[in-house]
C-alpha atoms as a PDB file:
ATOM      1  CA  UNK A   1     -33.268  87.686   2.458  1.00  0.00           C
ATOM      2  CA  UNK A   2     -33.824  88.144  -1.379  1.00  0.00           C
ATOM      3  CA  UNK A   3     -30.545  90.579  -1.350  1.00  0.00           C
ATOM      4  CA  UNK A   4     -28.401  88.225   0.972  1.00  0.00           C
ATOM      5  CA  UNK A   5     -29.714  84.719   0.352  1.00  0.00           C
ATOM      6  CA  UNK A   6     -29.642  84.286   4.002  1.00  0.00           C
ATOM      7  CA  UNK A   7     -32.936  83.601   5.483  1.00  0.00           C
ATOM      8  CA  UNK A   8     -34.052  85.253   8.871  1.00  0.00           C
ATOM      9  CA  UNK A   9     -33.676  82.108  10.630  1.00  0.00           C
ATOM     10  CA  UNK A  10     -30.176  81.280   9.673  1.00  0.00           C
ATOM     11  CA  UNK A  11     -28.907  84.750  10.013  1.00  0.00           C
ATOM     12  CA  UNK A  12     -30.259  85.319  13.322  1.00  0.00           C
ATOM     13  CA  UNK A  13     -27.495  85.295  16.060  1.00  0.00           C
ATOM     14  CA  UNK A  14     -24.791  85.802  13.575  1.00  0.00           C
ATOM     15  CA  UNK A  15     -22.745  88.586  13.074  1.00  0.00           C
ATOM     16  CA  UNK A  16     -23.445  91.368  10.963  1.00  0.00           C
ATOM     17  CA  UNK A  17     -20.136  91.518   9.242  1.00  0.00           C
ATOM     18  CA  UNK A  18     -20.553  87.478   8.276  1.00  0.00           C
ATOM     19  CA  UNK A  19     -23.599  87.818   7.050  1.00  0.00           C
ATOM     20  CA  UNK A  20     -23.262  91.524   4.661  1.00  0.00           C
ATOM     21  CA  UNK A  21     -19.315  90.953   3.929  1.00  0.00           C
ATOM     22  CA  UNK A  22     -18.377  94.060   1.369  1.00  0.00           C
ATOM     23  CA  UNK A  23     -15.341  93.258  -0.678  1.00  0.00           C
ATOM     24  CA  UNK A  24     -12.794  95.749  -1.735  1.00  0.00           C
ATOM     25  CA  UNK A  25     -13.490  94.735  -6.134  1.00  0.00           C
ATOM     26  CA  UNK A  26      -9.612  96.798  -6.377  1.00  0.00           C
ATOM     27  CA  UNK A  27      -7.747  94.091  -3.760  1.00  0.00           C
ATOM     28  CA  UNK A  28     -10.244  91.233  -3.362  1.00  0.00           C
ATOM     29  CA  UNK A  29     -10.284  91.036   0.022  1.00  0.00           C
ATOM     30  CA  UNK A  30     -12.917  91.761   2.614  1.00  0.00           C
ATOM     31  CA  UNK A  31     -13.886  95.285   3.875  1.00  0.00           C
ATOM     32  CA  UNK A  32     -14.715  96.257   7.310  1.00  0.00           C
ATOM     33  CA  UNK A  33     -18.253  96.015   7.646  1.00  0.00           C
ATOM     34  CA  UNK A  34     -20.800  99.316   7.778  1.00  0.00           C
ATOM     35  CA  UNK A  35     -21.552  97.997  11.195  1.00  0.00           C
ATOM     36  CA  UNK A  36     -18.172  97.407  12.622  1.00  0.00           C
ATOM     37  CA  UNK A  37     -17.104 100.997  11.422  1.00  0.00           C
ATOM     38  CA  UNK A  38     -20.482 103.147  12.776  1.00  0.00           C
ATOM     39  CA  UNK A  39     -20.725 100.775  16.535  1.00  0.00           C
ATOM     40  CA  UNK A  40     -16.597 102.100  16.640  1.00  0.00           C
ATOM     41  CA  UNK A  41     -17.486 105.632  16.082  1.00  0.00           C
ATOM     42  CA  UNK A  42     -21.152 106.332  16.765  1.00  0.00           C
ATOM     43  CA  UNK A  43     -21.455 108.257  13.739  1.00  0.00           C
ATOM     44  CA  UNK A  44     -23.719 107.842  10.351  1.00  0.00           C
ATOM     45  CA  UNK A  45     -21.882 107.279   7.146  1.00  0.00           C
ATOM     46  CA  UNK A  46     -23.925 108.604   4.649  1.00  0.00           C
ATOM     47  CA  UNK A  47     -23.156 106.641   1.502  1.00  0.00           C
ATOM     48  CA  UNK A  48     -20.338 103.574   0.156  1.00  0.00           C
ATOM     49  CA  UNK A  49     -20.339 103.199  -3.148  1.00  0.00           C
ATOM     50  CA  UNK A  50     -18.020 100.858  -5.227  1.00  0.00           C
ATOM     51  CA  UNK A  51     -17.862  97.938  -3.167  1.00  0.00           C
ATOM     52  CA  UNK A  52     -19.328  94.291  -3.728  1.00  0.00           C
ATOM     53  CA  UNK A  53     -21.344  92.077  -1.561  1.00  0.00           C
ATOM     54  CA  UNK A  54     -20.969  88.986  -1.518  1.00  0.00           C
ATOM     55  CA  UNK A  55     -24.396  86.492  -0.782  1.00  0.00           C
ATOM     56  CA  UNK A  56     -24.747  83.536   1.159  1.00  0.00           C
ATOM     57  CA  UNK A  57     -23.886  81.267  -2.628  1.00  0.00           C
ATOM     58  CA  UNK A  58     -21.011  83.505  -2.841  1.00  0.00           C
ATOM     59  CA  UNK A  59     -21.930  85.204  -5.716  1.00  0.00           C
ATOM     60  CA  UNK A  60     -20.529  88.939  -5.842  1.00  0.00           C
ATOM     61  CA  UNK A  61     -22.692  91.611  -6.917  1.00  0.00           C
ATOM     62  CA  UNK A  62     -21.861  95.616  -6.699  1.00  0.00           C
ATOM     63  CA  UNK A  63     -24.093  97.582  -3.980  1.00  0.00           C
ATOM     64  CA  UNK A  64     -24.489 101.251  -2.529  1.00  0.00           C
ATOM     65  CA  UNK A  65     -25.256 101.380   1.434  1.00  0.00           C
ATOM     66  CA  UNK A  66     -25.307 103.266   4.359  1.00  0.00           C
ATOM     67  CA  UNK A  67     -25.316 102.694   8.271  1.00  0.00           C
ATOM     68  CA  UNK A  68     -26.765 104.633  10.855  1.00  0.00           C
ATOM     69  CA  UNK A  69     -26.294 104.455  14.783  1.00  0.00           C
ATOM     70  CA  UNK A  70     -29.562 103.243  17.153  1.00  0.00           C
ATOM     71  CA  UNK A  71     -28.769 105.498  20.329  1.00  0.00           C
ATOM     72  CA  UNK A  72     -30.827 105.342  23.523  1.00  0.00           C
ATOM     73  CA  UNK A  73     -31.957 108.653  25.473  1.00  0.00           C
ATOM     74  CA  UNK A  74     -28.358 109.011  27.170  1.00  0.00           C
ATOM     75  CA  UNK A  75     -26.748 109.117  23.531  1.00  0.00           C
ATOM     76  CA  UNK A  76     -25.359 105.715  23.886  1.00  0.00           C
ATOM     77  CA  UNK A  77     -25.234 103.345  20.753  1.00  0.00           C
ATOM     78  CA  UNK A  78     -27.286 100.708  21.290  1.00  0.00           C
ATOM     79  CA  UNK A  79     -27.259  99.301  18.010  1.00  0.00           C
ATOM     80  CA  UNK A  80     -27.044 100.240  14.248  1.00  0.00           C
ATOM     81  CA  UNK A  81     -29.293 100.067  11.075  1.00  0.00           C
ATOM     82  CA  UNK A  82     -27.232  99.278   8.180  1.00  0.00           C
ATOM     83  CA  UNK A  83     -29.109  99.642   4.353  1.00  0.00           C
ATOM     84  CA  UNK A  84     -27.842  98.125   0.892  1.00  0.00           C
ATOM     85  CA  UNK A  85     -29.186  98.608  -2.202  1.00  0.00           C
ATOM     86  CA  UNK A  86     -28.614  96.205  -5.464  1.00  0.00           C
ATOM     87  CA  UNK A  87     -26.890  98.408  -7.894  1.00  0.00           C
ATOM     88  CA  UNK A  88     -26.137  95.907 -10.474  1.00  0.00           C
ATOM     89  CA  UNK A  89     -28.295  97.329 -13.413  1.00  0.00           C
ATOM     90  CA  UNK A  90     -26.646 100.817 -12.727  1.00  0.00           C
ATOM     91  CA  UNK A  91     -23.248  99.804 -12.829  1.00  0.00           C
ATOM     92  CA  UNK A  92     -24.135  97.089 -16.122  1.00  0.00           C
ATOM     93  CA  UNK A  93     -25.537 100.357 -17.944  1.00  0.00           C
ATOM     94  CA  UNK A  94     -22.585 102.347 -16.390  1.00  0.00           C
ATOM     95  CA  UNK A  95     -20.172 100.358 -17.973  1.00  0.00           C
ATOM     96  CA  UNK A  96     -22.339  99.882 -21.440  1.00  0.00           C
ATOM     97  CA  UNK A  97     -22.808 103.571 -21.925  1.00  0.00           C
ATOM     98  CA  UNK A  98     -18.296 103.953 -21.752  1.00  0.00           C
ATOM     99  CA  UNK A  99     -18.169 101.117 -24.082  1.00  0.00           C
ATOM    100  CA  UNK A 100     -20.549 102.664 -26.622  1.00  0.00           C
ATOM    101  CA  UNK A 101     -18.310 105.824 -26.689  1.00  0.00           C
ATOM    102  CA  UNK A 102     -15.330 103.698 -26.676  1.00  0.00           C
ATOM    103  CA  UNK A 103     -16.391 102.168 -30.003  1.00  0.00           C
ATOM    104  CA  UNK A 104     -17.397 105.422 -31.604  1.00  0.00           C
ATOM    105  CA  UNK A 105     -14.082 106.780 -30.885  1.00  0.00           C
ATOM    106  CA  UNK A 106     -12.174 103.828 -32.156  1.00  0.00           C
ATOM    107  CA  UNK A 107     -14.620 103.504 -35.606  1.00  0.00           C
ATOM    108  CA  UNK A 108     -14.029 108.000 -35.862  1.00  0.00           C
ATOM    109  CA  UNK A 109     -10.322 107.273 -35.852  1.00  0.00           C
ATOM    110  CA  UNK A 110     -10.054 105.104 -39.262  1.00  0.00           C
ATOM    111  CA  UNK A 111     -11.807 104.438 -42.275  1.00  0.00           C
ATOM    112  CA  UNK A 112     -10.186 100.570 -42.312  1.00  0.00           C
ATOM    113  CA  UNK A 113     -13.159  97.822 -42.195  1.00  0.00           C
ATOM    114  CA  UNK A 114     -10.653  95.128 -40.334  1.00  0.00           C
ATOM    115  CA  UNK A 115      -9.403  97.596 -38.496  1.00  0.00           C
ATOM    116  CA  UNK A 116     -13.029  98.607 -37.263  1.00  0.00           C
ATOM    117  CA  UNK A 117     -13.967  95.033 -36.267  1.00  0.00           C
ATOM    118  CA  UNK A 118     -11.037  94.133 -34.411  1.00  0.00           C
ATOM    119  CA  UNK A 119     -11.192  97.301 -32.102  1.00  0.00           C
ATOM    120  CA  UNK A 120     -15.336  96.395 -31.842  1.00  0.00           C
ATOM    121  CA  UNK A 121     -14.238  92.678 -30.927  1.00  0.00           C
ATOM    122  CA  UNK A 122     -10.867  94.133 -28.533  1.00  0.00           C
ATOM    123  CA  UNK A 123     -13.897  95.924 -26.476  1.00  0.00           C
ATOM    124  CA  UNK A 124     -16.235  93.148 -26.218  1.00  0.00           C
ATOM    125  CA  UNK A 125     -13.894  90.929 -24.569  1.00  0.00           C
ATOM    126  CA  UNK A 126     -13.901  90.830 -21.531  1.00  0.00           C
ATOM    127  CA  UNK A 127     -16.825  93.260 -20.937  1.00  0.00           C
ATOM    128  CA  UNK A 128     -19.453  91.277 -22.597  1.00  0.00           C
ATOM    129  CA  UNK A 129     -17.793  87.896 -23.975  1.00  0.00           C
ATOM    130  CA  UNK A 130     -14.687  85.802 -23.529  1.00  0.00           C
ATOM    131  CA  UNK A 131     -14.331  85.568 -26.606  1.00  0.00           C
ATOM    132  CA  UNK A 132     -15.431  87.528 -29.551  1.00  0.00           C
ATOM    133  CA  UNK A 133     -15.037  86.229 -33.320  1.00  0.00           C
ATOM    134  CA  UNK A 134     -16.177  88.411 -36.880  1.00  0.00           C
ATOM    135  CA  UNK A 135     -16.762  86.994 -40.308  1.00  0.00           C
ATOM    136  CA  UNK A 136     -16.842  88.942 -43.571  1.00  0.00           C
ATOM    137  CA  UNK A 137     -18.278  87.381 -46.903  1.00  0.00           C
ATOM    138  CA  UNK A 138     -15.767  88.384 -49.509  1.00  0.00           C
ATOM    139  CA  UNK A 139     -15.985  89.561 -52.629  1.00  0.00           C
ATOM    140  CA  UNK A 140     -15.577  85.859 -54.371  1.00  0.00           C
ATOM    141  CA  UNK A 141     -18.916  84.682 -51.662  1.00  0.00           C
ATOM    142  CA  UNK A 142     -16.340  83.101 -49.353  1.00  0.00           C
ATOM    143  CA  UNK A 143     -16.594  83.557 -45.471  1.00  0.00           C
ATOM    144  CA  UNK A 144     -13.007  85.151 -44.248  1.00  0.00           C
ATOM    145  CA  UNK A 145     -12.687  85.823 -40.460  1.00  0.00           C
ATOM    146  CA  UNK A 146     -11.222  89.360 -40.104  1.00  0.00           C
ATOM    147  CA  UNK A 147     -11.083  89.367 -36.485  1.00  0.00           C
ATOM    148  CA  UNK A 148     -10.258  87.106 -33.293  1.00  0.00           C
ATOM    149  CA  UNK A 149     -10.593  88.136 -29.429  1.00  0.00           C
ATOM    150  CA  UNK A 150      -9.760  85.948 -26.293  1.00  0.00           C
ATOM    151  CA  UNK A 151      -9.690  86.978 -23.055  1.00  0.00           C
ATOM    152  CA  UNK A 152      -6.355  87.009 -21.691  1.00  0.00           C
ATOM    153  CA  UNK A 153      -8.217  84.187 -18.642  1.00  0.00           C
ATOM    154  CA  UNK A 154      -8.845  82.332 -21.305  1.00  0.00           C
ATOM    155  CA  UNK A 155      -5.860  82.112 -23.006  1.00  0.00           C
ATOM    156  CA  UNK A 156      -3.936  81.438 -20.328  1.00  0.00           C
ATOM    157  CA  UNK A 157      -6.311  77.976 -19.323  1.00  0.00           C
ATOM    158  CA  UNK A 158      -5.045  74.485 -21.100  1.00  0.00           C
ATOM    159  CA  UNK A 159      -7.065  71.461 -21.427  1.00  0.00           C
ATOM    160  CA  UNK A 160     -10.510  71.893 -22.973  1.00  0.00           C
ATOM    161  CA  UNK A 161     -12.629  74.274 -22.479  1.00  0.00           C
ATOM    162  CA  UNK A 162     -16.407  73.902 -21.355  1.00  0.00           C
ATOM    163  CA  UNK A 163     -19.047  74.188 -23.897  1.00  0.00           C
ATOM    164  CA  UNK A 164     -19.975  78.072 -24.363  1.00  0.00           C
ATOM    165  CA  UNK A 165     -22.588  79.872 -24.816  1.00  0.00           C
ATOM    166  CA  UNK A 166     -23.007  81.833 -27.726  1.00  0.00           C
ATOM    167  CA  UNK A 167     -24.456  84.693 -29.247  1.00  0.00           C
ATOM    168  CA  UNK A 168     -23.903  85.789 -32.828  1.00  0.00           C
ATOM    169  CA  UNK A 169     -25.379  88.360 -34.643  1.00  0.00           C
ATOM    170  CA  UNK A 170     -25.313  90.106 -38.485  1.00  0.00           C
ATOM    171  CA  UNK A 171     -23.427  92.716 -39.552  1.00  0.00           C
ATOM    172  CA  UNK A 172     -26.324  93.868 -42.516  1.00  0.00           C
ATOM    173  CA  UNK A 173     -24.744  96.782 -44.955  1.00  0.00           C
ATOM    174  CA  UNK A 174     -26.751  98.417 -47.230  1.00  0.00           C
ATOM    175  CA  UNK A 175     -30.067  96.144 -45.977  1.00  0.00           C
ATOM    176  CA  UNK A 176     -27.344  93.252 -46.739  1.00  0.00           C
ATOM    177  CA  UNK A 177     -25.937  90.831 -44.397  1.00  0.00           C
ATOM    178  CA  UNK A 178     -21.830  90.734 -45.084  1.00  0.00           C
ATOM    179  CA  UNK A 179     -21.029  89.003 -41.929  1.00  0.00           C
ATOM    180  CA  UNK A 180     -21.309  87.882 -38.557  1.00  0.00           C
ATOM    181  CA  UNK A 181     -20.031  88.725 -35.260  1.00  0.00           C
ATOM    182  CA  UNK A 182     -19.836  85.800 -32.870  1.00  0.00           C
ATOM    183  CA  UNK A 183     -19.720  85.785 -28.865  1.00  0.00           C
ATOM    184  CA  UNK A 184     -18.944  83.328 -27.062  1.00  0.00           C
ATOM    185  CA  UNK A 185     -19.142  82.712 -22.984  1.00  0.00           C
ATOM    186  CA  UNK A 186     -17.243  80.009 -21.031  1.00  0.00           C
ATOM    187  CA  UNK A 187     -17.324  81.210 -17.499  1.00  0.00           C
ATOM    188  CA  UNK A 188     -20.312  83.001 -17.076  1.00  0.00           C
ATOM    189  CA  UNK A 189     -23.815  83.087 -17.342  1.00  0.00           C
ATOM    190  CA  UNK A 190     -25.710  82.939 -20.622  1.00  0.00           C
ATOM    191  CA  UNK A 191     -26.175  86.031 -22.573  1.00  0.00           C
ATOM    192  CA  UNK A 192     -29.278  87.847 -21.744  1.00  0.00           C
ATOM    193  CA  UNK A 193     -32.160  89.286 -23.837  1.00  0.00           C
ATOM    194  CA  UNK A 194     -30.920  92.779 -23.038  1.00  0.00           C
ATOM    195  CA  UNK A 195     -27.108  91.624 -23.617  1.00  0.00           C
ATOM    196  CA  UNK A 196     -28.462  90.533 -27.619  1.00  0.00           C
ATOM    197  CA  UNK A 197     -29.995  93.621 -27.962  1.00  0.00           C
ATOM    198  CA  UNK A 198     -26.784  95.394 -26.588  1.00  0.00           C
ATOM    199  CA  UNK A 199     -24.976  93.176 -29.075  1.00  0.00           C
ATOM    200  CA  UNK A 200     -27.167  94.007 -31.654  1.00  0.00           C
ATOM    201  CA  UNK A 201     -26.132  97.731 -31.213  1.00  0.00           C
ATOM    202  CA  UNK A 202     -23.012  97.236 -31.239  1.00  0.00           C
ATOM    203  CA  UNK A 203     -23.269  95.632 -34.729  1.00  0.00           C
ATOM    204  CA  UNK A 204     -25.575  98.392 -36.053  1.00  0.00           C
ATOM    205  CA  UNK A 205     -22.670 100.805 -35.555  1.00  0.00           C
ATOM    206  CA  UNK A 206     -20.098  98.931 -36.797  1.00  0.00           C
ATOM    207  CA  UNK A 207     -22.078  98.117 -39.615  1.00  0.00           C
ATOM    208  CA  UNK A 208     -22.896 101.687 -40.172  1.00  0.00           C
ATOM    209  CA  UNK A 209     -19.110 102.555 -40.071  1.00  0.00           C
ATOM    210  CA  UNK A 210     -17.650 100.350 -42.439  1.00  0.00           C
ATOM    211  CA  UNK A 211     -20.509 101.433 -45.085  1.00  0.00           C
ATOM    212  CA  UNK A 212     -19.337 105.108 -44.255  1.00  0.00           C
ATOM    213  CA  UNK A 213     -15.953 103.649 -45.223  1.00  0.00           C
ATOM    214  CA  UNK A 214     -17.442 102.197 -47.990  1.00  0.00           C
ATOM    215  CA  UNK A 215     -18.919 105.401 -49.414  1.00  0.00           C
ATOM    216  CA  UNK A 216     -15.471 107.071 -48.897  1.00  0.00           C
ATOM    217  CA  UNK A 217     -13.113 104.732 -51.021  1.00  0.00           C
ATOM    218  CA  UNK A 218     -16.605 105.017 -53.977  1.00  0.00           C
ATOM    219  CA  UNK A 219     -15.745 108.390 -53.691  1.00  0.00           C
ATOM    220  CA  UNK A 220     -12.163 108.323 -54.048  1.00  0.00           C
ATOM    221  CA  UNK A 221     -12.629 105.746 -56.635  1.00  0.00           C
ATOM    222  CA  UNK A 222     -14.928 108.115 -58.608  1.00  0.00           C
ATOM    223  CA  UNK A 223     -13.147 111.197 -58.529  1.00  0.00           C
ATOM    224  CA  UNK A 224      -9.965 109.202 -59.344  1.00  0.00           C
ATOM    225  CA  UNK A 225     -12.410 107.870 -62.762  1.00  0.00           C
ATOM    226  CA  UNK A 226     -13.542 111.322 -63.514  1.00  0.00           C
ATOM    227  CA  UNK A 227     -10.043 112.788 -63.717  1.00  0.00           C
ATOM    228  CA  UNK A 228      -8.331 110.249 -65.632  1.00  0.00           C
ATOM    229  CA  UNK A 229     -10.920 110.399 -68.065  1.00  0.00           C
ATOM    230  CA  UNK A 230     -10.571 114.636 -68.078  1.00  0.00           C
END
């Protein structure tokens, strides 16, 4: 019930396949059931991953299952126990753990600040906003926006858009704040206290590459002082 949103009552006398429909997240369109597929061939299937259920609101979520065959003493099927698990916590870390190694390959491969916050803001959207927005304060104490994401959903909408949610957080440099990232959400639910702290990560390591850029061009800068003065 708490998986499905179907309660006992209401699901009782309807089919199996109605009630647990798995959806195919590559084609968007609905699987053969675990039931349909071990009643046709009496045996166990062991394990589908990948797939999405879809509950009695319609919401989608991803799941993990497996079906098993009820036989009687003459080896007939008589029926069929099918099990799904939740997975959506597994999958949201999954998918959190590639973007964190994304980023830190994209901030290894220059030592360009803007160029650091628009690849950040390129892999928040869509994976954690629809659109993603960074501010620097510049060296005159003016806020400049170095960087501007949109989904490609949301470009592609006219008329106005809803009211979004939003998250921003500080990009702090040397125990400094210099700027802010901003997140925004149109379509989706609000952000999460684990989704601000994952944001707030995010930040920390941008943060921590532009000041590594920082140091580089002070270095550059002094050794270019030093020999002009030799």
């Amino acid at each position: 019930e708490q998986l499905t949103g179907w309660s006992a009552a209401d699901a009782a006398g309807q089919p199996l396949d109605g009630l647990l429909p798995l959806i195919d997240p590559s084609t968007d369109e609905q699987m053969p059931g675990l039931a349909t597929h071990v009643l046709r061939s009496g045996a166990r299937i062991e394990t589908v991953d990948g797939v999405l259920l879809e509950d009695s609101g319609g919401q989608r979520f991803p799941v993990t299952g497996s079906g098993a065959p009820i036989k009687g003493a003459d080896g007939a099927v008589m029926g069929v126990v099918v099990v799904l698990r939740d997975i959506t916590e597994r999958v949201r870390t999954e998918e959190r753990l590639r973007l964190l190694a994304e980023l830190s390959q994209a901030l290894a491969t220059s030592l360009d600040e803007r160029e650091h916050l628009t690849s950040l803001a390129s892999l928040i959207v869509p994976r954690l906003a629809d659109r993603c927005s960074v501010d620097m304060v510049g060296a005159d104490g003016q806020s400049e926006r170095v960087a501007l994401v949109s989904s490609e959903l949301l470009d592609g909408e006219g008329g106005e858009q809803p009211a979004p949610a939003l998250l921003q957080v500080p990009l702090v440099i040397r125990d400094e704040t210099r700027g802010v990232i901003t997140l925004a959400r149109y379509h989706r639910a609000p952000f999460a206290p684990d989704d601000v702290q994952f944001a707030e990560e995010l930040a920390r390591r941008a943060a921590l590459a532009i000041d590594n850029a920082l140091l580089y061009r002070e270095a550059r800068e002094a050794i270019h002082v030093r020999d002009a003065f030799l």
